[in-house]
PDB file of N, CA and C in Angstrom:
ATOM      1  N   UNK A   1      63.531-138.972  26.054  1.00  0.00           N
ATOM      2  CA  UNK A   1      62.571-138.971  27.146  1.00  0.00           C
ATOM      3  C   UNK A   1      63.257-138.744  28.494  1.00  0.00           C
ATOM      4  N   UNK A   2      64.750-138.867  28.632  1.00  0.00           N
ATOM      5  CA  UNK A   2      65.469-138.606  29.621  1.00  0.00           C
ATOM      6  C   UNK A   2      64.916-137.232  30.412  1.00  0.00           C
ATOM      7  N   UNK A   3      64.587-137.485  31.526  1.00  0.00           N
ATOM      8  CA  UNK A   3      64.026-135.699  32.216  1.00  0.00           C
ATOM      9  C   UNK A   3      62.828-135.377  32.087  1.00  0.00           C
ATOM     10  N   UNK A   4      62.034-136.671  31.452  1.00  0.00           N
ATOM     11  CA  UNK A   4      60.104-136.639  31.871  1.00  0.00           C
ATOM     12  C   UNK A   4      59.711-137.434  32.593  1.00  0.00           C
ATOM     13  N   UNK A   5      59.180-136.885  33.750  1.00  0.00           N
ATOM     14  CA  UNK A   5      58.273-137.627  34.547  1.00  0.00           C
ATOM     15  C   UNK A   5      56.941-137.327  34.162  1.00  0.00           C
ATOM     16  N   UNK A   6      56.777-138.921  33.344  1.00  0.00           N
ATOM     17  CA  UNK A   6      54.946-139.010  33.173  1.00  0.00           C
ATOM     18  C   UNK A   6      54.302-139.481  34.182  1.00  0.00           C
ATOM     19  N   UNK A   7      52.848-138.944  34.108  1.00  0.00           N
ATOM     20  CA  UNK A   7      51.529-139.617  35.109  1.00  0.00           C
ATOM     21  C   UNK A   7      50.871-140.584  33.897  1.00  0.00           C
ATOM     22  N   UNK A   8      50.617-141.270  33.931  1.00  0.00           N
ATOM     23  CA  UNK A   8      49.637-141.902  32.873  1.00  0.00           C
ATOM     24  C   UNK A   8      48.951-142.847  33.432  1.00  0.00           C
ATOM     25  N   UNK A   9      47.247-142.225  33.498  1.00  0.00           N
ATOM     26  CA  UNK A   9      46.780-143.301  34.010  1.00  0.00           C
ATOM     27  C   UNK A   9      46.187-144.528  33.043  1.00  0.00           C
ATOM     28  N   UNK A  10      45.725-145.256  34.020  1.00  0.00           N
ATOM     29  CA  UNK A  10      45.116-146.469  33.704  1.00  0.00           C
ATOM     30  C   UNK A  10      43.758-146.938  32.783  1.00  0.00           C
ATOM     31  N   UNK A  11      42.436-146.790  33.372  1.00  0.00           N
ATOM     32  CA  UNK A  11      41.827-147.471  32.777  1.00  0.00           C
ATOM     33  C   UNK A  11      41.247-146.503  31.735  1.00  0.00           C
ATOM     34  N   UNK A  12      41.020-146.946  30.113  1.00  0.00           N
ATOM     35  CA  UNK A  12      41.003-146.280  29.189  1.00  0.00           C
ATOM     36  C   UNK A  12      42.146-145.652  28.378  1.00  0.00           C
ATOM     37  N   UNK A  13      42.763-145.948  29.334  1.00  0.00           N
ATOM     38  CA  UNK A  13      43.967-145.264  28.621  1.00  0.00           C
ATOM     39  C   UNK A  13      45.158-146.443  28.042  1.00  0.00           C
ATOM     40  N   UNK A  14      45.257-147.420  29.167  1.00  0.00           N
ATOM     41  CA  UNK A  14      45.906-148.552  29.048  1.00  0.00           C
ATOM     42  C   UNK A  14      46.109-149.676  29.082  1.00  0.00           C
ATOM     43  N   UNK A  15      44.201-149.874  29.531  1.00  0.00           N
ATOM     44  CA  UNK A  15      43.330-150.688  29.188  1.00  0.00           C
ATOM     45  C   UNK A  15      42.104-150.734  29.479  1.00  0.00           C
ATOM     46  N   UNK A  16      40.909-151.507  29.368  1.00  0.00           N
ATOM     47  CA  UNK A  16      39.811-151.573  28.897  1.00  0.00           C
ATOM     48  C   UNK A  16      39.299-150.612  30.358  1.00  0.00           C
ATOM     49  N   UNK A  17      38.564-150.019  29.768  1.00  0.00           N
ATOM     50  CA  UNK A  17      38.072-148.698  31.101  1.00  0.00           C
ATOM     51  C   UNK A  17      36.679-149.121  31.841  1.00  0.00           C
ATOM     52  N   UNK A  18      37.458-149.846  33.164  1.00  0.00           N
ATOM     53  CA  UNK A  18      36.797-150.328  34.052  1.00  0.00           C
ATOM     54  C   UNK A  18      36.710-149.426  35.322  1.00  0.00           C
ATOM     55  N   UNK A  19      34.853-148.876  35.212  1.00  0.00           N
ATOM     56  CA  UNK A  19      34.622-148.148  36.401  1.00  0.00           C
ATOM     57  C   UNK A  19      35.106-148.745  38.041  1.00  0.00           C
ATOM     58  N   UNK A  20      35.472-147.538  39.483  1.00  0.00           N
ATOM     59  CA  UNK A  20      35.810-148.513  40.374  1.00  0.00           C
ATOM     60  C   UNK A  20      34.346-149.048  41.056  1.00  0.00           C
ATOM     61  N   UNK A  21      33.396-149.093  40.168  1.00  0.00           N
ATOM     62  CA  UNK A  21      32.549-149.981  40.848  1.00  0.00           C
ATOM     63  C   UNK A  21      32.250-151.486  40.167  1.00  0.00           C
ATOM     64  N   UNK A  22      33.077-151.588  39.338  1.00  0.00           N
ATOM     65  CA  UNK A  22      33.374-152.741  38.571  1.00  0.00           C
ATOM     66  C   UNK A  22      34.637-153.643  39.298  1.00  0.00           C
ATOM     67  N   UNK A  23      35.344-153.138  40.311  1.00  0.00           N
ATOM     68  CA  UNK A  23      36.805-153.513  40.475  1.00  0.00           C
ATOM     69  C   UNK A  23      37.101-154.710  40.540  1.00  0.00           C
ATOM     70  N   UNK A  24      36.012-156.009  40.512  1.00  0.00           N
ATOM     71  CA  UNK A  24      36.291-157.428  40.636  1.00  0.00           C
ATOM     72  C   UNK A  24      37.049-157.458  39.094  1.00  0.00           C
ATOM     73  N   UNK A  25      36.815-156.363  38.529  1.00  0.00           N
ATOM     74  CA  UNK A  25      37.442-156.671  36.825  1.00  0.00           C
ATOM     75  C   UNK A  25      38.729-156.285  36.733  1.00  0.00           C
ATOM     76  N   UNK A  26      39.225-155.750  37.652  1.00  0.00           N
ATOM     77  CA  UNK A  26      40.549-155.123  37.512  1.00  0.00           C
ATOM     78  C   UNK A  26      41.357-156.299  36.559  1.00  0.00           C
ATOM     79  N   UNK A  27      41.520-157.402  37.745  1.00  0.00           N
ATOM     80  CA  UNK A  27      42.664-158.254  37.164  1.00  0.00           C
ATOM     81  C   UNK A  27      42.250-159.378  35.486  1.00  0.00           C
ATOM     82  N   UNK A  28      41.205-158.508  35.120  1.00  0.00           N
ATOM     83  CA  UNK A  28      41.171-159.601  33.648  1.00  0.00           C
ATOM     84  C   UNK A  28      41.122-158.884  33.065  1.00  0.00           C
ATOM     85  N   UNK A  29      41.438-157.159  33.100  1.00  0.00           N
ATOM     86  CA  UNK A  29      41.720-156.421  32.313  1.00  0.00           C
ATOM     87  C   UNK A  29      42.109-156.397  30.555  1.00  0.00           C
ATOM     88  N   UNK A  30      42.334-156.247  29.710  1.00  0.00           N
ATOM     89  CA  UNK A  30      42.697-156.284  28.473  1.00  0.00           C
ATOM     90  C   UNK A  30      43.726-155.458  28.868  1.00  0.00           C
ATOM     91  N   UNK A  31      44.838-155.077  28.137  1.00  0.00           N
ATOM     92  CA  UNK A  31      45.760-153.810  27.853  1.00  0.00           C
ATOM     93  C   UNK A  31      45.868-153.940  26.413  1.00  0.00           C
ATOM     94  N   UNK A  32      46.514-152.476  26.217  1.00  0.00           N
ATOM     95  CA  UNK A  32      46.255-152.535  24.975  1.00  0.00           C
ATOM     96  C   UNK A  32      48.074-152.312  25.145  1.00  0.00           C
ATOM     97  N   UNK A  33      48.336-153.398  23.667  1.00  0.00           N
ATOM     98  CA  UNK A  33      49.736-153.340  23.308  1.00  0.00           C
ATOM     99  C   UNK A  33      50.423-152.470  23.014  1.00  0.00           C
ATOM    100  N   UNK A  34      50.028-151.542  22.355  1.00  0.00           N
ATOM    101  CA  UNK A  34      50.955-150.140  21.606  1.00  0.00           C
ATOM    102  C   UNK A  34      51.265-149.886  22.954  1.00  0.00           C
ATOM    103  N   UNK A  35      50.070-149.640  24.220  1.00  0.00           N
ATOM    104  CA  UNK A  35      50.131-148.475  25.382  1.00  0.00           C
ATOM    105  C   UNK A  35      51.690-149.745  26.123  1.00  0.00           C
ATOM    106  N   UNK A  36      51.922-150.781  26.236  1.00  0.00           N
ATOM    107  CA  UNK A  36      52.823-151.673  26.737  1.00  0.00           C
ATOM    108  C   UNK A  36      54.156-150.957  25.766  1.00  0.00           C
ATOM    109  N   UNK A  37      54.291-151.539  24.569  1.00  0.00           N
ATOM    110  CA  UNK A  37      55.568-151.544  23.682  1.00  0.00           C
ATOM    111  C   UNK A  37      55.789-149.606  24.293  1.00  0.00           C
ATOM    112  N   UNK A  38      54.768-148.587  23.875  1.00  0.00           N
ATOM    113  CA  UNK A  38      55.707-147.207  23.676  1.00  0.00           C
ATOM    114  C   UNK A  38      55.911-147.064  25.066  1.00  0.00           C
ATOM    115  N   UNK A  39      55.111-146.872  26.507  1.00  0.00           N
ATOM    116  CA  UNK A  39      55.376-147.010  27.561  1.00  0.00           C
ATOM    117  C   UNK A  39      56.720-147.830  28.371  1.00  0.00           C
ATOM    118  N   UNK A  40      56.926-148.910  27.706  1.00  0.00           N
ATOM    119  CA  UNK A  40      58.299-149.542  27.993  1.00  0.00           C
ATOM    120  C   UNK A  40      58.986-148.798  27.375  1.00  0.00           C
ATOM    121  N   UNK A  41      58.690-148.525  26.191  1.00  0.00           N
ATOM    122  CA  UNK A  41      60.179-147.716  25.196  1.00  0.00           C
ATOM    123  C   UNK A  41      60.642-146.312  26.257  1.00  0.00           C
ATOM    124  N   UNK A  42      59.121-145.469  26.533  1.00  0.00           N
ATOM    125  CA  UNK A  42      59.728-144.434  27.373  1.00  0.00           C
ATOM    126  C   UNK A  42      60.822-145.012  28.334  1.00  0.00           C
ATOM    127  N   UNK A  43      60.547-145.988  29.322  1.00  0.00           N
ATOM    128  CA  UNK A  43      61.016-146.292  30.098  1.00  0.00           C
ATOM    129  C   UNK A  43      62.328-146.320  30.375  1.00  0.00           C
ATOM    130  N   UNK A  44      62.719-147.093  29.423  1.00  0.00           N
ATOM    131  CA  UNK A  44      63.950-147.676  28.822  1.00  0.00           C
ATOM    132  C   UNK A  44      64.910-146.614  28.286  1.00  0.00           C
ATOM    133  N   UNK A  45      64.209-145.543  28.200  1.00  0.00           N
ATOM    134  CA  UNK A  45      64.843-144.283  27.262  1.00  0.00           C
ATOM    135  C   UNK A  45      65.314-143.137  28.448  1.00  0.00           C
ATOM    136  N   UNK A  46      64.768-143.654  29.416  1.00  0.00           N
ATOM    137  CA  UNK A  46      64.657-142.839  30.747  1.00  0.00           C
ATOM    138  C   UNK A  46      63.830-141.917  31.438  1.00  0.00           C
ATOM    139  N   UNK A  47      62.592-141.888  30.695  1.00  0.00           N
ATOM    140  CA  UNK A  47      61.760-141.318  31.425  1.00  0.00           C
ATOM    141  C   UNK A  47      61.386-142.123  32.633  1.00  0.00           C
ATOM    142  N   UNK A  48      60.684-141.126  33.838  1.00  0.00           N
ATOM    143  CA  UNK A  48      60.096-141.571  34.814  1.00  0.00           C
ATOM    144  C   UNK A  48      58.837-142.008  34.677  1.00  0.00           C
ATOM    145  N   UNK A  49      58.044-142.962  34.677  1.00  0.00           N
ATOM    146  CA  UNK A  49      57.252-143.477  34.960  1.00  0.00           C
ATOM    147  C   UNK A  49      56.341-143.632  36.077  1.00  0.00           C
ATOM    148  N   UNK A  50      55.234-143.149  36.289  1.00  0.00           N
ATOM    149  CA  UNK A  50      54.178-143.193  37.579  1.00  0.00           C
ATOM    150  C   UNK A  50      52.868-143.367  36.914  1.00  0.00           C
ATOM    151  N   UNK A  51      52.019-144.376  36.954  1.00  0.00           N
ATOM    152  CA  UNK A  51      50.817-144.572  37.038  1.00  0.00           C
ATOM    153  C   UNK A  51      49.804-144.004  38.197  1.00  0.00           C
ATOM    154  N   UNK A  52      48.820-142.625  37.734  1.00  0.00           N
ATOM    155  CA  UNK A  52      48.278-142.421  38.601  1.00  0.00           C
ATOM    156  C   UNK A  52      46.775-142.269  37.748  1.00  0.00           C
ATOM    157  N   UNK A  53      46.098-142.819  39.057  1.00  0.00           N
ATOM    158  CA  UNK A  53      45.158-143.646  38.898  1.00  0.00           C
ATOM    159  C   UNK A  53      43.910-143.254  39.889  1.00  0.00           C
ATOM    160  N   UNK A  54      42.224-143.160  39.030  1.00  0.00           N
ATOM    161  CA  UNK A  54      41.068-142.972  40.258  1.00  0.00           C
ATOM    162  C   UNK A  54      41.107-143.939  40.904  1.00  0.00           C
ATOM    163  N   UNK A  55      41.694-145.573  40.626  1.00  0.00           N
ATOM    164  CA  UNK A  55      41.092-146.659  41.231  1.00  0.00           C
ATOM    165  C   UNK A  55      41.650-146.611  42.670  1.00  0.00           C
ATOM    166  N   UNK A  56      40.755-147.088  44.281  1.00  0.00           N
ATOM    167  CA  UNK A  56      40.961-146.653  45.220  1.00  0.00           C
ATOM    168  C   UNK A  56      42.003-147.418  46.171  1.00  0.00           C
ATOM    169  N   UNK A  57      42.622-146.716  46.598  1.00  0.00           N
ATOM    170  CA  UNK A  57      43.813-147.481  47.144  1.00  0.00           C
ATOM    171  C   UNK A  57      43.523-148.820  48.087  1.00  0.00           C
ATOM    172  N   UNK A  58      41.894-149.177  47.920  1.00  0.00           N
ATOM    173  CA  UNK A  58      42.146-150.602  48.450  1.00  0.00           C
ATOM    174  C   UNK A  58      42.442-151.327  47.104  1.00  0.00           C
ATOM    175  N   UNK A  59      42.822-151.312  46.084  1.00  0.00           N
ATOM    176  CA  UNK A  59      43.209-152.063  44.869  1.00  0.00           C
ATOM    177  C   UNK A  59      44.392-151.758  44.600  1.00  0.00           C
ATOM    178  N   UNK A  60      45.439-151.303  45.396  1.00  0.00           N
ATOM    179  CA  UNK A  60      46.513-151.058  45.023  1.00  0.00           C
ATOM    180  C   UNK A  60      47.393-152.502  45.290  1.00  0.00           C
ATOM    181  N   UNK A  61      47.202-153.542  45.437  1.00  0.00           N
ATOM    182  CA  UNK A  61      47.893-154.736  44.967  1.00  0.00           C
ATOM    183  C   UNK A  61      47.553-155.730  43.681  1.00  0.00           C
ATOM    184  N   UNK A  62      46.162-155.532  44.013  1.00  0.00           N
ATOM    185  CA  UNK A  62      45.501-156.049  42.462  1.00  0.00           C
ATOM    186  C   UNK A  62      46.262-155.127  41.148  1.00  0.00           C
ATOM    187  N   UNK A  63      45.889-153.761  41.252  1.00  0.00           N
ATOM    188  CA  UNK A  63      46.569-152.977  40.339  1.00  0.00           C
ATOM    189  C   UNK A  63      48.040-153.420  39.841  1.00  0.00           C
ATOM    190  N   UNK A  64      48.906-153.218  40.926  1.00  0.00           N
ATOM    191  CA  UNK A  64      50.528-153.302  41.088  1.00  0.00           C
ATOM    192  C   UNK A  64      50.929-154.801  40.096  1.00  0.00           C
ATOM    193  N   UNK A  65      49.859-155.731  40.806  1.00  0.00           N
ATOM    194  CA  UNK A  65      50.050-157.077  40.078  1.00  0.00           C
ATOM    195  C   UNK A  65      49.713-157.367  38.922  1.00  0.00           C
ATOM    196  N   UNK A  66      48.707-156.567  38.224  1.00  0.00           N
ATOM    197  CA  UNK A  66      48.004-156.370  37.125  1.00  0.00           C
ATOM    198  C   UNK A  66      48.880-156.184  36.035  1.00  0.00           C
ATOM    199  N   UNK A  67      49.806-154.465  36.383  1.00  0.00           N
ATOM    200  CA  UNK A  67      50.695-153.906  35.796  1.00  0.00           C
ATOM    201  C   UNK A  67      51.937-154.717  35.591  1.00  0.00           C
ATOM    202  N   UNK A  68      52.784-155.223  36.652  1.00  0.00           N
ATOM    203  CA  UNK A  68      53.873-156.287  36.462  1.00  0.00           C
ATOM    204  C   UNK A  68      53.481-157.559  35.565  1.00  0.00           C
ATOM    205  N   UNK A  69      52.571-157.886  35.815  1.00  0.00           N
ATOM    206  CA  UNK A  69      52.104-159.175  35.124  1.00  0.00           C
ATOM    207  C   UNK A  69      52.196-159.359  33.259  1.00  0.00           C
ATOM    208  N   UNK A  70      51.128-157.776  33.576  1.00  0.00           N
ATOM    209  CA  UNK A  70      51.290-157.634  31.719  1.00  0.00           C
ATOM    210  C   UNK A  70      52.637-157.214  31.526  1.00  0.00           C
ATOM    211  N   UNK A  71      53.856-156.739  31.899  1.00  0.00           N
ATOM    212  CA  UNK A  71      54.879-156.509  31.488  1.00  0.00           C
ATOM    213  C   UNK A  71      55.340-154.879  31.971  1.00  0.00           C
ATOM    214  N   UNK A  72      54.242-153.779  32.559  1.00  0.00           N
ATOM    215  CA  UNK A  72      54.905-152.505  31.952  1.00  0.00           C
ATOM    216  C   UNK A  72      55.796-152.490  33.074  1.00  0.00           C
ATOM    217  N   UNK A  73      56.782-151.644  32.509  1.00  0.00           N
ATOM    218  CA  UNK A  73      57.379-151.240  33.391  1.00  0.00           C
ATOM    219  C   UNK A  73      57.297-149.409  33.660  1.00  0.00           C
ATOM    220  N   UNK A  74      57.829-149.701  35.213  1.00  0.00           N
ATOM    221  CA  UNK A  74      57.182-148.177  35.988  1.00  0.00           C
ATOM    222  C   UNK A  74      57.955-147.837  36.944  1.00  0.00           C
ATOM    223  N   UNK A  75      58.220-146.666  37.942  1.00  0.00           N
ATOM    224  CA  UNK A  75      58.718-146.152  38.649  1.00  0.00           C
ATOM    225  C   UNK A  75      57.891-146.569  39.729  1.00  0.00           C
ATOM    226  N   UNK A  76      56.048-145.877  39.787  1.00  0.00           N
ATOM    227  CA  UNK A  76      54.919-145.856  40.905  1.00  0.00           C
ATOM    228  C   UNK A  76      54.054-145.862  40.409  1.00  0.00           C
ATOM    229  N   UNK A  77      53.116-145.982  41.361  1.00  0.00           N
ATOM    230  CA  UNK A  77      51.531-146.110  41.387  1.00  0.00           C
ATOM    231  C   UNK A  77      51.035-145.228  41.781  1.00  0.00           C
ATOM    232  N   UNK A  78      50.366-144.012  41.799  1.00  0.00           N
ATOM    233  CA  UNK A  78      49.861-143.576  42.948  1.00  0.00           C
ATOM    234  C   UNK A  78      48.299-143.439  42.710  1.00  0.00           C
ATOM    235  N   UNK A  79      47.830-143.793  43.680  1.00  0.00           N
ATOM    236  CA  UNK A  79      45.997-144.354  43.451  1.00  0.00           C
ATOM    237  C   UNK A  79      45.184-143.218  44.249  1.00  0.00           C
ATOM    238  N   UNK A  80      43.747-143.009  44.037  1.00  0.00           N
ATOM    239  CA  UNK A  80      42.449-142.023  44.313  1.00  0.00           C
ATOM    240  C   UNK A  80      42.550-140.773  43.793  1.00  0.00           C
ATOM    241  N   UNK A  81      43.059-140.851  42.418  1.00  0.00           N
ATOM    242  CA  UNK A  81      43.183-139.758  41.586  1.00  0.00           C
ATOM    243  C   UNK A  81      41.962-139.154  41.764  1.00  0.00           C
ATOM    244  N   UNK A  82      41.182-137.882  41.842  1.00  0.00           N
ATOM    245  CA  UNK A  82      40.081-137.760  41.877  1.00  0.00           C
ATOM    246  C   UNK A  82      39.523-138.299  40.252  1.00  0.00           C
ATOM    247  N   UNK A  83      38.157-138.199  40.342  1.00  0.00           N
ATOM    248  CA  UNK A  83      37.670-138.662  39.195  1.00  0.00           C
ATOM    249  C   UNK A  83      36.457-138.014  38.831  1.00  0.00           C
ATOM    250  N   UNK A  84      37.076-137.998  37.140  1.00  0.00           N
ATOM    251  CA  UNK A  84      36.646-137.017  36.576  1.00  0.00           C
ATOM    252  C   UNK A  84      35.307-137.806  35.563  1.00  0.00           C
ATOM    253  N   UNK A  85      34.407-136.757  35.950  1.00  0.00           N
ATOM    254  CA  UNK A  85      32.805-137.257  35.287  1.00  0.00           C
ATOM    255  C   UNK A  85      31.926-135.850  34.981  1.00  0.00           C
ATOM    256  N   UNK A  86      31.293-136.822  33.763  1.00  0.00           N
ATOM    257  CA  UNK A  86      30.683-135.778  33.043  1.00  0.00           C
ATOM    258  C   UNK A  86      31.114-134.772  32.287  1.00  0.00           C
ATOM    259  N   UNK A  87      32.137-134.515  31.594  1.00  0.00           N
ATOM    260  CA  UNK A  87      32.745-133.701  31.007  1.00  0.00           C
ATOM    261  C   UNK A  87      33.593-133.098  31.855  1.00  0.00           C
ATOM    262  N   UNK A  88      33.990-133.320  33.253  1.00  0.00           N
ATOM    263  CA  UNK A  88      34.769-132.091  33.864  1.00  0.00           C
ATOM    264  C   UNK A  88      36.041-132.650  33.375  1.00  0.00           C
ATOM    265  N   UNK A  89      36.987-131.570  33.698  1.00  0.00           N
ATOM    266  CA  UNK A  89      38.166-131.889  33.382  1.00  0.00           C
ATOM    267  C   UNK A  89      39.263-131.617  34.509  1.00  0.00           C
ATOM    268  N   UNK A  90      40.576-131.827  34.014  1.00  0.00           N
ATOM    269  CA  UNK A  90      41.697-131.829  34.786  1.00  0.00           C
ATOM    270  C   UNK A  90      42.633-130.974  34.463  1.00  0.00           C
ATOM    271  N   UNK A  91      42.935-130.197  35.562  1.00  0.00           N
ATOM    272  CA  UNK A  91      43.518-128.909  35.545  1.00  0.00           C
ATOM    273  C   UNK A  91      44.955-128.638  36.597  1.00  0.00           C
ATOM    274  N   UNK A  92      46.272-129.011  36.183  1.00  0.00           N
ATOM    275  CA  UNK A  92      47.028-129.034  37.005  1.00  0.00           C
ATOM    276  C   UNK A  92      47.720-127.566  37.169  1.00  0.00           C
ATOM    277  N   UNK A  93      48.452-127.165  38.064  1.00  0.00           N
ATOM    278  CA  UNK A  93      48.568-126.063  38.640  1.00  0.00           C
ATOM    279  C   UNK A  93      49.631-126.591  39.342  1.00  0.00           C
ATOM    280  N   UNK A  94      51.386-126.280  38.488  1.00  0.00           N
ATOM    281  CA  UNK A  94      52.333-126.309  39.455  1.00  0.00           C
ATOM    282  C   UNK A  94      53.246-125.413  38.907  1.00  0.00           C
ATOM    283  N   UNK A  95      54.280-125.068  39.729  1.00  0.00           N
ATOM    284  CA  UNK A  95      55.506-123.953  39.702  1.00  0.00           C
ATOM    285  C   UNK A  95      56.477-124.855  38.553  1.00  0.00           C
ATOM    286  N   UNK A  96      56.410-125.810  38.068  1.00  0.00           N
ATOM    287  CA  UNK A  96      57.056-126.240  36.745  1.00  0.00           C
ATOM    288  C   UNK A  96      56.676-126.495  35.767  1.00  0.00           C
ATOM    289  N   UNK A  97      57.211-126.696  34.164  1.00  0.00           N
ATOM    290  CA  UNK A  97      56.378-126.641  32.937  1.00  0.00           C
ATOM    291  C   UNK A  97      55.366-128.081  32.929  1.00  0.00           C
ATOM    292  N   UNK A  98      54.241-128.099  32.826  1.00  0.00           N
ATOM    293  CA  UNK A  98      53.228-129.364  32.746  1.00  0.00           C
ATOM    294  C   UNK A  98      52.857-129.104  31.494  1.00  0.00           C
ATOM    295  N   UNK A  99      52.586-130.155  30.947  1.00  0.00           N
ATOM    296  CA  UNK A  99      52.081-130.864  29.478  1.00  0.00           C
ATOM    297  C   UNK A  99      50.869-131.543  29.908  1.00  0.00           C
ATOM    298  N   UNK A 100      50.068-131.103  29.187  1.00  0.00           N
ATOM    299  CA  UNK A 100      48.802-132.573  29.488  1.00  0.00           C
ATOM    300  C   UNK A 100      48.529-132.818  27.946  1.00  0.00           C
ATOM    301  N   UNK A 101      48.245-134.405  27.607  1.00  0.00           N
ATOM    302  CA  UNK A 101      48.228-135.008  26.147  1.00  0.00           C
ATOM    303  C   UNK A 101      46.472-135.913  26.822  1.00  0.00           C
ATOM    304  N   UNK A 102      45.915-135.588  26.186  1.00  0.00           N
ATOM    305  CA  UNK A 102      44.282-136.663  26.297  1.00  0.00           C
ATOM    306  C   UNK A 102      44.824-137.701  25.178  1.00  0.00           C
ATOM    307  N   UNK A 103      44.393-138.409  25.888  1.00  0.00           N
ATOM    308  CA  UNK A 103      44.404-140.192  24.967  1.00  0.00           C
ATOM    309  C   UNK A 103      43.418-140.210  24.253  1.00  0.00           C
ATOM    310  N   UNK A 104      43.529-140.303  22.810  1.00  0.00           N
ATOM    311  CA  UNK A 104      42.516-140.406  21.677  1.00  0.00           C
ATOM    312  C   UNK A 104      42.767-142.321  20.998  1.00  0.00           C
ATOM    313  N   UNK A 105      42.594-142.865  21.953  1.00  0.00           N
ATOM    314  CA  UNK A 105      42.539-144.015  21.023  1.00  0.00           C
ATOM    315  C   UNK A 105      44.091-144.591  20.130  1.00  0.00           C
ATOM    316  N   UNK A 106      44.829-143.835  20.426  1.00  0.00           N
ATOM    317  CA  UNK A 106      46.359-144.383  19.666  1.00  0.00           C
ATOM    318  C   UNK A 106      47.339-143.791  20.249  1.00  0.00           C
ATOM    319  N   UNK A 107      48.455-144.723  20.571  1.00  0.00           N
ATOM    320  CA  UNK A 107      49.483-144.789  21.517  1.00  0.00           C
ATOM    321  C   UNK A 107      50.273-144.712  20.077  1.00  0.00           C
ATOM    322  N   UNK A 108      51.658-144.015  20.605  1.00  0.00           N
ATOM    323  CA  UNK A 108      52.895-143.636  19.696  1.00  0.00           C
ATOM    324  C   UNK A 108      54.032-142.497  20.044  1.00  0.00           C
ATOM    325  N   UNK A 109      55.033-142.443  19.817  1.00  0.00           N
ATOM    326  CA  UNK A 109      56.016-141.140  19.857  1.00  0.00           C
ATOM    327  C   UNK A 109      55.246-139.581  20.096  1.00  0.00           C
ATOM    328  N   UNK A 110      55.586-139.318  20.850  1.00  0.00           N
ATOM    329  CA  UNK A 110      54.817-137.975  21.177  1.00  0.00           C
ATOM    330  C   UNK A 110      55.377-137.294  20.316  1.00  0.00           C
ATOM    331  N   UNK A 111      54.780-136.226  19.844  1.00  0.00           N
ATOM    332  CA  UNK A 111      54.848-135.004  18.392  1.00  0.00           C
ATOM    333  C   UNK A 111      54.886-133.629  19.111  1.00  0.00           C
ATOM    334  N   UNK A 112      55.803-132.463  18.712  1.00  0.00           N
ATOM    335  CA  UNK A 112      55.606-131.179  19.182  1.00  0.00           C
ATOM    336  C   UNK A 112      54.052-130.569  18.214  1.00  0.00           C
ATOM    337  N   UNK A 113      53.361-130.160  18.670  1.00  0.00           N
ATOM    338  CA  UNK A 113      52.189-129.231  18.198  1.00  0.00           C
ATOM    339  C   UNK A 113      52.016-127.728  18.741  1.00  0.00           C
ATOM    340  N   UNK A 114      51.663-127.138  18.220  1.00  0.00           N
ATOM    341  CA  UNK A 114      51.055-126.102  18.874  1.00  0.00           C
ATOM    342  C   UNK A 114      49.483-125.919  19.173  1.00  0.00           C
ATOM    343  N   UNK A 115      49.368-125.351  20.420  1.00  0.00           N
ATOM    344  CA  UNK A 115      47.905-124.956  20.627  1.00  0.00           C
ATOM    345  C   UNK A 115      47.775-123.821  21.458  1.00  0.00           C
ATOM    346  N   UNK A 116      46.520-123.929  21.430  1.00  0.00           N
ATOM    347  CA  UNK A 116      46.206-122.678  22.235  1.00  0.00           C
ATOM    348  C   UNK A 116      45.841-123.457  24.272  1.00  0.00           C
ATOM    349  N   UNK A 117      46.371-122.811  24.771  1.00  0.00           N
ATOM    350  CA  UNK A 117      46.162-123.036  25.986  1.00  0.00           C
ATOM    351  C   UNK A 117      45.685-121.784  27.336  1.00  0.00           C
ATOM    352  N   UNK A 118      44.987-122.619  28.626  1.00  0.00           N
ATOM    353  CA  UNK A 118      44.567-121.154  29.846  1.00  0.00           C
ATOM    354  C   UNK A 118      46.344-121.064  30.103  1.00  0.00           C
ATOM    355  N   UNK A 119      45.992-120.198  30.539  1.00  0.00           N
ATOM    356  CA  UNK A 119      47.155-119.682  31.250  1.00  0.00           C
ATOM    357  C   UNK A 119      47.445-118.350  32.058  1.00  0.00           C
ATOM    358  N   UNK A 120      47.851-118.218  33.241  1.00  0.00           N
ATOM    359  CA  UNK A 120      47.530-117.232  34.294  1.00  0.00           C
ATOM    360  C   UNK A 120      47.989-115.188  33.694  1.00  0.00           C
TER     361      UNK A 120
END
């Protein structure tokens, strides 16, 4: 994992997916363990770590404390991801190689696959 900087956000992904109009729920969150144990393992292995996140940067201490508390460990936070509803999706666009992986419900060792992808 040495030489990846992941984004991985938060709710749904790494725990119980709390809209930000719910945010009194932030801090009783659930996490889910696999997303703790493989997320530390990256860590530890040397990937970079950044949590980025729709929730709005007035929750960026609740968040921060949330995350330390349950254990993960991370590089950053960075918060007001736009947010994505209704089927739209997320489409990054930079001058270096990007990977995007959707969270299906199970955390584990990332796998090479092939697919079909846009591309310019």
């Amino acid at each position: 994992m040495k030489g990846k900087i992941l984004l991985i956000d938060i709710d749904g992904t790494v725990c119980d997916d709390i809209r930000n109009e719910d945010s009194h729920l932030y801090s009783s969150a659930e996490h889910f363990p696999d997303a703790l144990k493989t997320i530390n393992e990256w860590f530890e292995q040397g990937a970079h770590i950044t949590f980025f996140t729709a929730r709005e940067a007035k929750d960026y201490d609740i968040t921060n404390d949330w995350l330390k508390s349950k254990g993960f460990k991370y590089h950053g936070l960075i918060m007001d991801k736009p947010r994505s509803n209704n089927g739209t999706e997320y489409v990054w666009i930079d001058n270096h190689k990007v990977r995007g992986i959707t969270y299906t419900d199970k955390w584990g060792d990332l796998r090479k696959v092939t697919k079909e992808i846009l591309t310019f």
